[in-house]
Protein backbone atom coordinates (compact mmCIF):
# COMPACT_ATOMS: atom_id res chain seq x y z
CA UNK A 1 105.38 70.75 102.21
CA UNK A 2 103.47 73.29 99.61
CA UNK A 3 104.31 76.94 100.33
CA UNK A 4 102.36 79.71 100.60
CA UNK A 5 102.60 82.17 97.19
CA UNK A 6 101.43 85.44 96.94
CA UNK A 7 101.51 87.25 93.27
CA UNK A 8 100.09 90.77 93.48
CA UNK A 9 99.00 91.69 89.94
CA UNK A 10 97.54 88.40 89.32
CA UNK A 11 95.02 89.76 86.77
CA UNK A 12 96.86 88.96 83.78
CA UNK A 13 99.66 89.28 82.24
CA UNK A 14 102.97 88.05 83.97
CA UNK A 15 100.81 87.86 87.23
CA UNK A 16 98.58 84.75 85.76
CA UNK A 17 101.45 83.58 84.27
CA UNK A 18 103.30 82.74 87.97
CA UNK A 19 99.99 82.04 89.21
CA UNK A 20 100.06 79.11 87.01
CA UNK A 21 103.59 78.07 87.04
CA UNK A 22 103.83 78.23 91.23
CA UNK A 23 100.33 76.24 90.89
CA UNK A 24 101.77 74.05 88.77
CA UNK A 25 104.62 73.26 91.24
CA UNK A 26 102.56 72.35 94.33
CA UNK A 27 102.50 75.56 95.58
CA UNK A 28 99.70 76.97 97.63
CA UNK A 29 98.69 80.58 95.41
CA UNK A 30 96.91 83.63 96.50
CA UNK A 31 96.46 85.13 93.06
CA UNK A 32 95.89 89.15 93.93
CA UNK A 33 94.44 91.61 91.88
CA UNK A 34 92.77 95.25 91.86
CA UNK A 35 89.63 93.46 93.19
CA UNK A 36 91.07 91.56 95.63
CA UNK A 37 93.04 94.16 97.45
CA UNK A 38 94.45 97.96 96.44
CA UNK A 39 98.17 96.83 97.13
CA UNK A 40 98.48 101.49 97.87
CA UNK A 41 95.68 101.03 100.80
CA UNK A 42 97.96 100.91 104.20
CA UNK A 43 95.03 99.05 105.95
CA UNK A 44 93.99 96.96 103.19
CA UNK A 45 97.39 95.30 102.47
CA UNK A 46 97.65 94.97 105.98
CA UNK A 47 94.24 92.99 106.39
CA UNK A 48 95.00 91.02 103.82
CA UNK A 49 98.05 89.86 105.05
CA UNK A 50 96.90 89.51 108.19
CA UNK A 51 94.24 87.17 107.16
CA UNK A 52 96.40 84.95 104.91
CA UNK A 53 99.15 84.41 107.75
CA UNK A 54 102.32 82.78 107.02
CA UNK A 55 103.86 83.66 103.40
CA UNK A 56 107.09 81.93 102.18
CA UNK A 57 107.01 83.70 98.90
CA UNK A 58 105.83 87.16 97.60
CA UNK A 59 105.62 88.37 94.08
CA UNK A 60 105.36 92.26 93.98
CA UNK A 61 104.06 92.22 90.77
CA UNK A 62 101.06 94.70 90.69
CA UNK A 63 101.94 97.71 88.12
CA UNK A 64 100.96 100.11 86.01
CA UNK A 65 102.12 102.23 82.68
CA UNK A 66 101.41 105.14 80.56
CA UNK A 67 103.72 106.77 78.85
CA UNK A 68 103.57 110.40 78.25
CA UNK A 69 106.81 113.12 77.17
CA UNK A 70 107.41 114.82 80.78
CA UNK A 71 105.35 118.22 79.63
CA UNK A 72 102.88 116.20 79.33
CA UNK A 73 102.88 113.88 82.21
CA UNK A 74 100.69 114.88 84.93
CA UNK A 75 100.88 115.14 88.50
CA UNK A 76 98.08 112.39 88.77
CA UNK A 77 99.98 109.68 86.50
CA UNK A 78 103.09 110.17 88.02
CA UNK A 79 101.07 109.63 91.29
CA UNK A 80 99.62 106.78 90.18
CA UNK A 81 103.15 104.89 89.20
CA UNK A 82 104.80 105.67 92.23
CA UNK A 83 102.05 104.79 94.53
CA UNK A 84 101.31 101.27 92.46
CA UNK A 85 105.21 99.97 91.44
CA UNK A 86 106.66 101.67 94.59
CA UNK A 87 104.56 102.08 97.33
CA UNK A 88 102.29 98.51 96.46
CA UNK A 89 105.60 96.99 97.03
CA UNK A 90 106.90 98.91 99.82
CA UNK A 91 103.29 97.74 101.74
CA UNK A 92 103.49 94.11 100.71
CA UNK A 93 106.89 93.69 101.49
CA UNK A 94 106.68 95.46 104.89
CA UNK A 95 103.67 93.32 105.54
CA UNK A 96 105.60 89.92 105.08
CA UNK A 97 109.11 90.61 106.50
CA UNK A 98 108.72 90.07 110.04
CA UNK A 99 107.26 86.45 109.73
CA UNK A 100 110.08 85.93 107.29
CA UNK A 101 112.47 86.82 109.42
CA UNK A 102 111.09 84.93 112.52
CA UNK A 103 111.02 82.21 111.12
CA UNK A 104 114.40 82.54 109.10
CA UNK A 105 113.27 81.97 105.41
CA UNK A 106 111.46 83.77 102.76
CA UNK A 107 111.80 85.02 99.62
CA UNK A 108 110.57 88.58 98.09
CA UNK A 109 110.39 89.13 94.62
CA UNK A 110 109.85 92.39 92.67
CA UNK A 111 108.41 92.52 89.16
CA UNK A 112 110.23 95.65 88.09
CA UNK A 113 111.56 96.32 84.53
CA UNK A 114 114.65 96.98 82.21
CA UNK A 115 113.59 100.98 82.82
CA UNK A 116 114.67 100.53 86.41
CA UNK A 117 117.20 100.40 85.56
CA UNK A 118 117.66 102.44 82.70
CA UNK A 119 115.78 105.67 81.05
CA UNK A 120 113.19 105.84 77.99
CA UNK A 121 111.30 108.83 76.63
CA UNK A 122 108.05 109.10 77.48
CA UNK A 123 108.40 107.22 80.74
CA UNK A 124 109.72 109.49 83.32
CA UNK A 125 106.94 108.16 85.68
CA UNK A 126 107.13 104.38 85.01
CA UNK A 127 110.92 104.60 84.83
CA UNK A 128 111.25 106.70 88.29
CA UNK A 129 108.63 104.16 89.92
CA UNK A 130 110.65 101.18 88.46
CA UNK A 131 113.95 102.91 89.77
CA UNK A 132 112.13 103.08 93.32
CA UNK A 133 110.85 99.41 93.08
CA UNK A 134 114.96 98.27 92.61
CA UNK A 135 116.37 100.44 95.25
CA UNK A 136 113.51 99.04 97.70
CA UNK A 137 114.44 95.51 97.17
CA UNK A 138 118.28 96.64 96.92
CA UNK A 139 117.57 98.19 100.64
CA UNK A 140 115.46 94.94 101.47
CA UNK A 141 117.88 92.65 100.19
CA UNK A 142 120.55 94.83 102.96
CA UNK A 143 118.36 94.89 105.19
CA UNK A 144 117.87 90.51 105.45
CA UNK A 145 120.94 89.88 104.45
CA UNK A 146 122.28 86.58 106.71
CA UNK A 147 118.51 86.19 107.94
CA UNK A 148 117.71 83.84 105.38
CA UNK A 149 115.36 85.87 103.76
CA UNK A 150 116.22 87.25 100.06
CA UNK A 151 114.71 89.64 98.49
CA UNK A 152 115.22 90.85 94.57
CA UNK A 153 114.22 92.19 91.58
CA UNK A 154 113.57 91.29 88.33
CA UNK A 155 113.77 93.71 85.34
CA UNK A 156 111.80 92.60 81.90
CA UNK A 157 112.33 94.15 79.14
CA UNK A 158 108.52 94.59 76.91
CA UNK A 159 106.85 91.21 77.90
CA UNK A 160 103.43 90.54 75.31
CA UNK A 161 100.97 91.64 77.45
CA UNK A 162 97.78 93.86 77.35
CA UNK A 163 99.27 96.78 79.08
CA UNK A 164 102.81 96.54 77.02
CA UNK A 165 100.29 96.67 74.34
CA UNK A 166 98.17 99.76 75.49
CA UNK A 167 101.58 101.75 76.20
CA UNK A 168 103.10 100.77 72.67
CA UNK A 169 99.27 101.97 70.78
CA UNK A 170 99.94 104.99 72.87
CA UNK A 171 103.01 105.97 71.87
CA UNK A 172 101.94 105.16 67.96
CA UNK A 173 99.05 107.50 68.56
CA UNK A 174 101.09 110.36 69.58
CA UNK A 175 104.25 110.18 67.88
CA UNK A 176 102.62 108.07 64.47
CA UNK A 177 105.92 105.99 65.06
């Protein structure tokens, strides 16, 4: 029996690349991106889940990333990771635990990165949204624990994608490093 995969983030990057690879298995994929549904919209997410039903699997893997020094980081960016990497997550994950758990297996995923787990210049936002997205599935993971459902996360280091490469031109622009 296929299962039913959901990959927020499914635009590019590491999101097309599970898209293919669960695909490739036999899995049934719902490939989400910005289009699709904003994964920081309560009622959104919530429709969305609603409509696709039962989910065995769920990739958090919507995200974003600037980098910035702190002065220079502004309210609106830092926003904008925590509502994306955190809160996209928190949403998602809320919306698929209690079929999980009724019916006693599940797994939840989090695409978070090497700076959740550790600090960087110029990424107080990323790195304190990537912090958030571990200690969510850390709290999940509690949380299920014995119900069959698991929930973790995965930490990357850089991974050649378009937005690793829009951060690293960014930092080159403003530090000529």
């Amino acid at each position: 029996m296929s299962r039913l995969v959901v990959v927020t983030g499914a635009g590019g990057g590491i999101g097309r690349a599970l898209v293919a690879r669960f695909a490739a298995l036999g899995d049934r994929v719902v490939g989400v991106g910005r289009r699709e549904c904003d994964v920081t919209d309560e009622a959104a997410v919530s429709a969305l889940f609603d409509r696709l039903g039962a989910v065995d699997v769920l990739v958090n893997n919507a995200g974003v990333a600037e980098s910035a020094p702190l002065h220079r980081t502004t309210l609106e960016s830092w926003r904008a990771h925590l509502d994306v990497n955190a809160t996209g997550a928190f949403l998602c994950t809320r919306a698929v635990v209690p079929g999980m758990r009724e019916r006693g297996r599940g797994a939840i995923v989090t695409v978070a990165s090497t700076a959740g787990r550790v600090g960087a210049p110029y990424t107080a936002a990323y790195t304190a949204s990537k912090h958030a997205a571990v200690g969510l599935m850390r709290a999940v993971a509690a949380e299920l624990a014995g119900s069959g459902v698991t929930a973790n996360a995965v930490c990357p280091a850089f991974v050649d994608t378009p937005m690793t490469g829009r951060s690293v031109a960014n930092i080159v622009s403003r530090t000529g490093r």
